[in-house]
C-alpha atoms as a PDB file:
ATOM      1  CA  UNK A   1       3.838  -8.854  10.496  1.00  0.00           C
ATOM      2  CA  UNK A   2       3.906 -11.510  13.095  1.00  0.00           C
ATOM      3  CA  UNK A   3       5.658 -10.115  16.128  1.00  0.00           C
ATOM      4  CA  UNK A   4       6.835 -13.857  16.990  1.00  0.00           C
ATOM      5  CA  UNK A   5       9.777 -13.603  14.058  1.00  0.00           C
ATOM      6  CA  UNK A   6      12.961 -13.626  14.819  1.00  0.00           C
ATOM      7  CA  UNK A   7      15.053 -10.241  13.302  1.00  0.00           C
ATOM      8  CA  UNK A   8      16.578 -12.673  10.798  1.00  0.00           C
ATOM      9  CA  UNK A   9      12.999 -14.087  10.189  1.00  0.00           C
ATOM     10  CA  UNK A  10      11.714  -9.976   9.584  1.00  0.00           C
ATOM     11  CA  UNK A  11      14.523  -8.751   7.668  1.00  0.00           C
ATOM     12  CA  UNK A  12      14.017 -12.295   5.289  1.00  0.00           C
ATOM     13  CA  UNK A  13      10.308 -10.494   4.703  1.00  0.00           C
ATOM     14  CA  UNK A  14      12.101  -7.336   2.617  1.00  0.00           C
ATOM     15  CA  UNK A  15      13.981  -9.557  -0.206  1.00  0.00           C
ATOM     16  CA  UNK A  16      12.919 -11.196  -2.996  1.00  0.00           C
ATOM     17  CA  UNK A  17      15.113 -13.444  -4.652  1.00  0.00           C
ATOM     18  CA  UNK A  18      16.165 -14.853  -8.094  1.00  0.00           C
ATOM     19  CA  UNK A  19      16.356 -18.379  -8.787  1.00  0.00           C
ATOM     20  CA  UNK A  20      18.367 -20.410 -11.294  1.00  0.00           C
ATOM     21  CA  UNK A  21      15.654 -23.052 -12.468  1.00  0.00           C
ATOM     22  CA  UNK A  22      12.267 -24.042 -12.549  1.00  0.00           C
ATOM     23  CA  UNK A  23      11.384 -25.977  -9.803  1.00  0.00           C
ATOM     24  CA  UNK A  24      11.460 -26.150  -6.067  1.00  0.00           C
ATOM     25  CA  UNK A  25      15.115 -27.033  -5.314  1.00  0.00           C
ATOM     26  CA  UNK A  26      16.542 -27.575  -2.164  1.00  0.00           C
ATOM     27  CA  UNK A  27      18.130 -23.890  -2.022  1.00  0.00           C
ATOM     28  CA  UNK A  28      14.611 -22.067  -2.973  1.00  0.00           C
ATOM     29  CA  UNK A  29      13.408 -24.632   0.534  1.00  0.00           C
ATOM     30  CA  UNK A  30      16.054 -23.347   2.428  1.00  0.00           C
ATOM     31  CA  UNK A  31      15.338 -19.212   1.874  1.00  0.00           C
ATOM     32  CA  UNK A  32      11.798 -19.654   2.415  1.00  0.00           C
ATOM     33  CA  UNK A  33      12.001 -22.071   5.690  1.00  0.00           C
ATOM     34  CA  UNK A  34      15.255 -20.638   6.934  1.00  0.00           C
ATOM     35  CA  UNK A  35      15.583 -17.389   6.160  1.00  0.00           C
ATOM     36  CA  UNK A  36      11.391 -16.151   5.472  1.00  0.00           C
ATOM     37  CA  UNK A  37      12.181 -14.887   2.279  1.00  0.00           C
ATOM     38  CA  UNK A  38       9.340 -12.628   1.019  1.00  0.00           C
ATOM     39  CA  UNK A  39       9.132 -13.359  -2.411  1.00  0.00           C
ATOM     40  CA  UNK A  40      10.458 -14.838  -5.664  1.00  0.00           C
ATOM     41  CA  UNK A  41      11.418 -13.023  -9.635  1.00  0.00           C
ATOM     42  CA  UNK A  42      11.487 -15.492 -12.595  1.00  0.00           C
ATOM     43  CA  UNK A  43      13.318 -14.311 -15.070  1.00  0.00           C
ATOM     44  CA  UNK A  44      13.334 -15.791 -18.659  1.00  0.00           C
ATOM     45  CA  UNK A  45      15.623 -18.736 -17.182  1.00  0.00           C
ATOM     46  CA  UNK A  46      12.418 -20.045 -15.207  1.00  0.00           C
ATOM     47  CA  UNK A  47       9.972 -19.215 -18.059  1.00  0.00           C
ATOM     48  CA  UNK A  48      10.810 -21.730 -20.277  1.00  0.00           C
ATOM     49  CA  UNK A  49       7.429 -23.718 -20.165  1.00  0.00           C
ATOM     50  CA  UNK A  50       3.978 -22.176 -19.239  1.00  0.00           C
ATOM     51  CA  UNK A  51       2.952 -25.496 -17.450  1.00  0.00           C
ATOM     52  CA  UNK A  52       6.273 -25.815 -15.557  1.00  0.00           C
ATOM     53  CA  UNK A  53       5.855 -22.114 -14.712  1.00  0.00           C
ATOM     54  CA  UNK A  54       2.514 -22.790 -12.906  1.00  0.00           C
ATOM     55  CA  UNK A  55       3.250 -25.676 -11.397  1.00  0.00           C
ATOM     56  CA  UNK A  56       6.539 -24.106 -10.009  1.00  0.00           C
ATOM     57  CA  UNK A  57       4.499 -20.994  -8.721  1.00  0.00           C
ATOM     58  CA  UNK A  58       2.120 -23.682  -7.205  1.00  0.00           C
ATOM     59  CA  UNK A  59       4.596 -25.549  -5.554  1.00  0.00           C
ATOM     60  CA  UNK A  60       6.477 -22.126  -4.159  1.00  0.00           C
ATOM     61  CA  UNK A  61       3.371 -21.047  -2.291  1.00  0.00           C
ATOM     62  CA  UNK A  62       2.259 -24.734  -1.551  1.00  0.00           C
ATOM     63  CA  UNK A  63       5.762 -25.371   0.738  1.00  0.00           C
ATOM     64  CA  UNK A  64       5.783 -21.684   2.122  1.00  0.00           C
ATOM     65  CA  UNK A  65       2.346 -22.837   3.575  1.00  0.00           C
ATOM     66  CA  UNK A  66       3.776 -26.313   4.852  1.00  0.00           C
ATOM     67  CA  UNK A  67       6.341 -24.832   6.840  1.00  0.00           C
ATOM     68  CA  UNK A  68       4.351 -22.103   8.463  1.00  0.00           C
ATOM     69  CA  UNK A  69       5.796 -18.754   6.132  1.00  0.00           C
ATOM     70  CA  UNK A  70       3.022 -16.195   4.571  1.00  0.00           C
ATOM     71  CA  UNK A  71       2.402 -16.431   0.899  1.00  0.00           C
ATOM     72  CA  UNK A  72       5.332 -15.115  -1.055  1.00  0.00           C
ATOM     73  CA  UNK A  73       5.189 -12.717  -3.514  1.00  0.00           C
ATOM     74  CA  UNK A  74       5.781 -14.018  -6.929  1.00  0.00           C
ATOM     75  CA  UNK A  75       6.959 -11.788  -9.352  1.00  0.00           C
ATOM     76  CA  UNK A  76       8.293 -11.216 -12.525  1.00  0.00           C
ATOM     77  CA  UNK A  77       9.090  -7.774 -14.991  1.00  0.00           C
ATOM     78  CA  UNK A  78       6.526  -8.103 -17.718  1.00  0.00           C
ATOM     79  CA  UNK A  79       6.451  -4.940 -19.620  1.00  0.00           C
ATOM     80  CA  UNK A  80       4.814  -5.530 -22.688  1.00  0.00           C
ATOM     81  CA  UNK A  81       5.867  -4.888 -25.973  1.00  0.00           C
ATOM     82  CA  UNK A  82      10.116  -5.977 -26.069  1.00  0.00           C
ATOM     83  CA  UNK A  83      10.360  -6.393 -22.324  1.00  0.00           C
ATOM     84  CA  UNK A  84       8.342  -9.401 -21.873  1.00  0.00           C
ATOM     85  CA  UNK A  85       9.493 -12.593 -20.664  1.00  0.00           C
ATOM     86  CA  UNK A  86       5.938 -14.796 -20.890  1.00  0.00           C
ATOM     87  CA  UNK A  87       4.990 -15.273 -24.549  1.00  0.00           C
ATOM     88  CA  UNK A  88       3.745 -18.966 -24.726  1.00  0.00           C
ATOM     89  CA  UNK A  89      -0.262 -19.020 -24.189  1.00  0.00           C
ATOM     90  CA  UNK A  90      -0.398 -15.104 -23.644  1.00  0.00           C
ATOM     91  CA  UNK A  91      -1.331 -11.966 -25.602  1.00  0.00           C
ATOM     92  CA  UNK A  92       1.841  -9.743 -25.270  1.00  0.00           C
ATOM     93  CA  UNK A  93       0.781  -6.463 -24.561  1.00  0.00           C
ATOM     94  CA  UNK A  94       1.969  -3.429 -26.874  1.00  0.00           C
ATOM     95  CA  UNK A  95       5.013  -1.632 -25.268  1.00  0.00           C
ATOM     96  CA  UNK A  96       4.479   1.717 -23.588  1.00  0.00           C
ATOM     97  CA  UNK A  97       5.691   3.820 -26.375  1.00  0.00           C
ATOM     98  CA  UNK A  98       3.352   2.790 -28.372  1.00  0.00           C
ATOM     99  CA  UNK A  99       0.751   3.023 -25.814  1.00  0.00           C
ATOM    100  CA  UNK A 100       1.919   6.418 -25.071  1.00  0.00           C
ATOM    101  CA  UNK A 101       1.668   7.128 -29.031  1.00  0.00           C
ATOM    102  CA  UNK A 102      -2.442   6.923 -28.485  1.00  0.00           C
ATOM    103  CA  UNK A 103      -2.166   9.482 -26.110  1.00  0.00           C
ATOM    104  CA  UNK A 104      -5.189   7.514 -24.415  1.00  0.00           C
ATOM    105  CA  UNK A 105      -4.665   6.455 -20.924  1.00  0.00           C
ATOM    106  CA  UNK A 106      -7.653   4.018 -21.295  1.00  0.00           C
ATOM    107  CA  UNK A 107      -4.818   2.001 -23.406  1.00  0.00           C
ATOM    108  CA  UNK A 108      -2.577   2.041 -20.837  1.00  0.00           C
ATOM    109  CA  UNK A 109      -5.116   0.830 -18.392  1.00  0.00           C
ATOM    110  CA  UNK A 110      -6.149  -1.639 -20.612  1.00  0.00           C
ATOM    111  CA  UNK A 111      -3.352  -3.358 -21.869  1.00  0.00           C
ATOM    112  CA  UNK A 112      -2.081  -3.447 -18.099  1.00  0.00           C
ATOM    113  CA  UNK A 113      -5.687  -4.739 -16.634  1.00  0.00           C
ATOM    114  CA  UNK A 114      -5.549  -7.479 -19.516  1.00  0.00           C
ATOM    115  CA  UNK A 115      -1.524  -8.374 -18.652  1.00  0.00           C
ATOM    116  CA  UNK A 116      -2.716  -8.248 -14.762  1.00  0.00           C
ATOM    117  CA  UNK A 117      -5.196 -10.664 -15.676  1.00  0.00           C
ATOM    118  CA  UNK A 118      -3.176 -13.316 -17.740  1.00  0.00           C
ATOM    119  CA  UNK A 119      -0.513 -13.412 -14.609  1.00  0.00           C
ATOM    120  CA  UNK A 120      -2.731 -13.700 -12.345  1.00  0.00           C
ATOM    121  CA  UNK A 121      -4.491 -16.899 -13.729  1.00  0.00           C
ATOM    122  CA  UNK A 122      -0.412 -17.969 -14.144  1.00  0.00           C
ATOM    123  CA  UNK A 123       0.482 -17.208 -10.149  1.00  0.00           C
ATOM    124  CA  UNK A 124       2.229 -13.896 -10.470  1.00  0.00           C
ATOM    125  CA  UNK A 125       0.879 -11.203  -7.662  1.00  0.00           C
ATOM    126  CA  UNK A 126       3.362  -8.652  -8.747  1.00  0.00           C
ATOM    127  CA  UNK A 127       4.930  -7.236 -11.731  1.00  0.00           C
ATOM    128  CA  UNK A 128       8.024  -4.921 -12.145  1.00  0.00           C
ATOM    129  CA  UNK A 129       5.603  -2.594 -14.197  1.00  0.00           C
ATOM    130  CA  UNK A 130       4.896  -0.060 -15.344  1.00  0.00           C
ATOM    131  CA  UNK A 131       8.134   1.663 -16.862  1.00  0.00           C
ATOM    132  CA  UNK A 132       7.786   5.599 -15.631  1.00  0.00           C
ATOM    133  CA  UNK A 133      10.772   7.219 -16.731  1.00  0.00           C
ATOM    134  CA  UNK A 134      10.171   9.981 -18.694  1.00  0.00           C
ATOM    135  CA  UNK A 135      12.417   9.263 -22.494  1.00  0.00           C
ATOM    136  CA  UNK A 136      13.855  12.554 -22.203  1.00  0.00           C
ATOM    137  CA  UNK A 137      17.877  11.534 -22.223  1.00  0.00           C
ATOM    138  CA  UNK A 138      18.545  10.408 -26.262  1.00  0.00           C
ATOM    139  CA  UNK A 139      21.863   9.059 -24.680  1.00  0.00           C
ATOM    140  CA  UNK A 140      20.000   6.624 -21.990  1.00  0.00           C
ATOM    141  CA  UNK A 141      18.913   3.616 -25.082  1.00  0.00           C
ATOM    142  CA  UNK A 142      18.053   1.697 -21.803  1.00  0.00           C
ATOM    143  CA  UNK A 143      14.667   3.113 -21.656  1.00  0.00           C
ATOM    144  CA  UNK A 144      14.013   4.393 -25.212  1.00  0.00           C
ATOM    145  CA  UNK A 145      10.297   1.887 -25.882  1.00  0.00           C
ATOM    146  CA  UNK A 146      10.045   1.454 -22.391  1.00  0.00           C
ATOM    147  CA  UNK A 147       8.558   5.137 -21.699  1.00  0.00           C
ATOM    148  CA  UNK A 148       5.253   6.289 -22.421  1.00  0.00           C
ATOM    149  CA  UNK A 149       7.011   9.300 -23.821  1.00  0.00           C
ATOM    150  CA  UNK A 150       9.020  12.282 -23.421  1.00  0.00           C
ATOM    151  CA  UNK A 151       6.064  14.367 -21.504  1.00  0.00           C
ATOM    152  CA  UNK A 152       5.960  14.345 -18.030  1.00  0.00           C
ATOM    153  CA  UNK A 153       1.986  14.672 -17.917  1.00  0.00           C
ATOM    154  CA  UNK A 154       2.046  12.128 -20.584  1.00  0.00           C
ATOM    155  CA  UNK A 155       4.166   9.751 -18.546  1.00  0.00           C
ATOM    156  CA  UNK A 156       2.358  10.012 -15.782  1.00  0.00           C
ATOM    157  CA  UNK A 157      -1.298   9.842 -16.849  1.00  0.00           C
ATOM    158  CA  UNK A 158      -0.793   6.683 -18.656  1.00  0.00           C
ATOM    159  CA  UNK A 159       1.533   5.747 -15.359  1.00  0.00           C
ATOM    160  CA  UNK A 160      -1.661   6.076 -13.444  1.00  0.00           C
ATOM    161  CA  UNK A 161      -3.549   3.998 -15.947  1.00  0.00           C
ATOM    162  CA  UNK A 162      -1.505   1.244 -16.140  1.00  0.00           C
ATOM    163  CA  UNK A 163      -0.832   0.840 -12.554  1.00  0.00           C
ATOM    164  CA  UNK A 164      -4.924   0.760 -11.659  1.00  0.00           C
ATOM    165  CA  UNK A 165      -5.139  -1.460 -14.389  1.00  0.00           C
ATOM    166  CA  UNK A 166      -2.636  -4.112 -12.854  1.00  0.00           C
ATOM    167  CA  UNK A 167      -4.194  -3.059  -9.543  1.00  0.00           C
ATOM    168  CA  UNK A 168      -7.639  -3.773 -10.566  1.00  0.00           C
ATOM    169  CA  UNK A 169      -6.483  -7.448 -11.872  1.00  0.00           C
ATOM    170  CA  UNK A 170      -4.935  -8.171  -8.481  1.00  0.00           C
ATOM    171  CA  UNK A 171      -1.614  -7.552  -9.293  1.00  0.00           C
ATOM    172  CA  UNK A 172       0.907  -5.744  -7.302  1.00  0.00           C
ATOM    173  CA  UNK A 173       2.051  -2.952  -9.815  1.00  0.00           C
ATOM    174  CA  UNK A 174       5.859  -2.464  -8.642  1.00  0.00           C
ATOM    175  CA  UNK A 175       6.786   0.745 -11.071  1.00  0.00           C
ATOM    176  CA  UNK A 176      10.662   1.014 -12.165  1.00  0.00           C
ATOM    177  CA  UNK A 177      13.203   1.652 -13.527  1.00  0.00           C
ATOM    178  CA  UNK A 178      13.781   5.518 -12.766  1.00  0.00           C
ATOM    179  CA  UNK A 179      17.271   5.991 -15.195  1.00  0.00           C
ATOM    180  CA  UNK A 180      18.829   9.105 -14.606  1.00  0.00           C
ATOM    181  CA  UNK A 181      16.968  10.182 -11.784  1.00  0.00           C
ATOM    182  CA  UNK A 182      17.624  13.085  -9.754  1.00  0.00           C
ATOM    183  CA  UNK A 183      15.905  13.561  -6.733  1.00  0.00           C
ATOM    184  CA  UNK A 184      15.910  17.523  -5.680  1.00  0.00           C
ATOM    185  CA  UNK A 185      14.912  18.124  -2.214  1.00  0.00           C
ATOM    186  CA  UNK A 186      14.976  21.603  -0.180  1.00  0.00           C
ATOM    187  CA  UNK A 187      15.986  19.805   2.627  1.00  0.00           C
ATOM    188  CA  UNK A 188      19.628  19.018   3.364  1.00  0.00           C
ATOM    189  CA  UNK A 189      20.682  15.860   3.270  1.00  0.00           C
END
């Protein structure tokens, strides 16, 4: 990190931020001149139009460069299967369950590689993927499709898979969403 930042300047390189639209508005200028945001998530809201979408990821990294910040990471949480928010011009991956149904982690890597792929020609250099809770908590339907399965080694074979598939592709893998997590430790906290 440049040591010439000011603290504001560093702490601005931990967040990403949502936006409201698709384009480059005066508020997006501000947190990435001002305030050296370190990255942006479109949601569905700013994924209305492929074109727009590249020419507003374009435009992001394009002003970050005029006024002297580092390229921003551009994200987004594209899952596959029901959890994907770019459909127009791409192949939608199958969701993990049914990834984890093959019980092949090749699948997994594939499917991810080929997502990797499609947002990196978009922009995108990091995705909210893959899912790695384990679907173990009938009362949790937050995760349900989302999970490679119920077995740990399952989970996390195909969790390896998919995340050196996205890695491979150039894509920041960013895994999530850890439901119901409880993190034992021996040492007191």
């Amino acid at each position: 990190m440049d040591t010439s930042y000011s603290l504001k300047e560093k702490v601005g390189q931990l967040f990403i931020i949502a936006v409201q639209n698709d384009e480059l508005d005066d508020s997006l200028k501000r947190a990435i001149k001002h305030y050296n945001v370190g990255g942006v998530i479109l949601f569905q809201r700013n994924l209305r139009q492929l074109s727009n979408v590249i020419s507003f990821i374009r435009d992001i990294q394009l002003y970050a460069k005029k006024v002297g910040r580092p390229p921003l990471w551009i994200s987004i949480d594209q899952e596959g299967g029901g959890i994907s928010y770019l459909w127009e011009g791409t192949a939608v991956s199958p969701g993990n369950m049914l990834l984890g149904a093959t019980n092949n982690p090749q699948n997994a890597y594939n499917a991810h590689y080929h997502m990797g792929l499609q947002l990196k020609k978009i922009g995108f250099n990091m995705n909210f993927s893959p899912v790695l809770d384990i679907n173990n908590n009938p009362e949790n339907p937050v995760i349900g499709a989302r999970s490679f399965g119920e077995a740990k080694e399952l989970v996390t074979e195909m969790g390896i898979q998919a995340i050196q598939g996205l890695h491979n592709a150039k894509i920041m893998p960013a895994a999530s969403t850890f439901q119901d997590m409880v993190i034992q430790s021996s040492i007191p906290i």
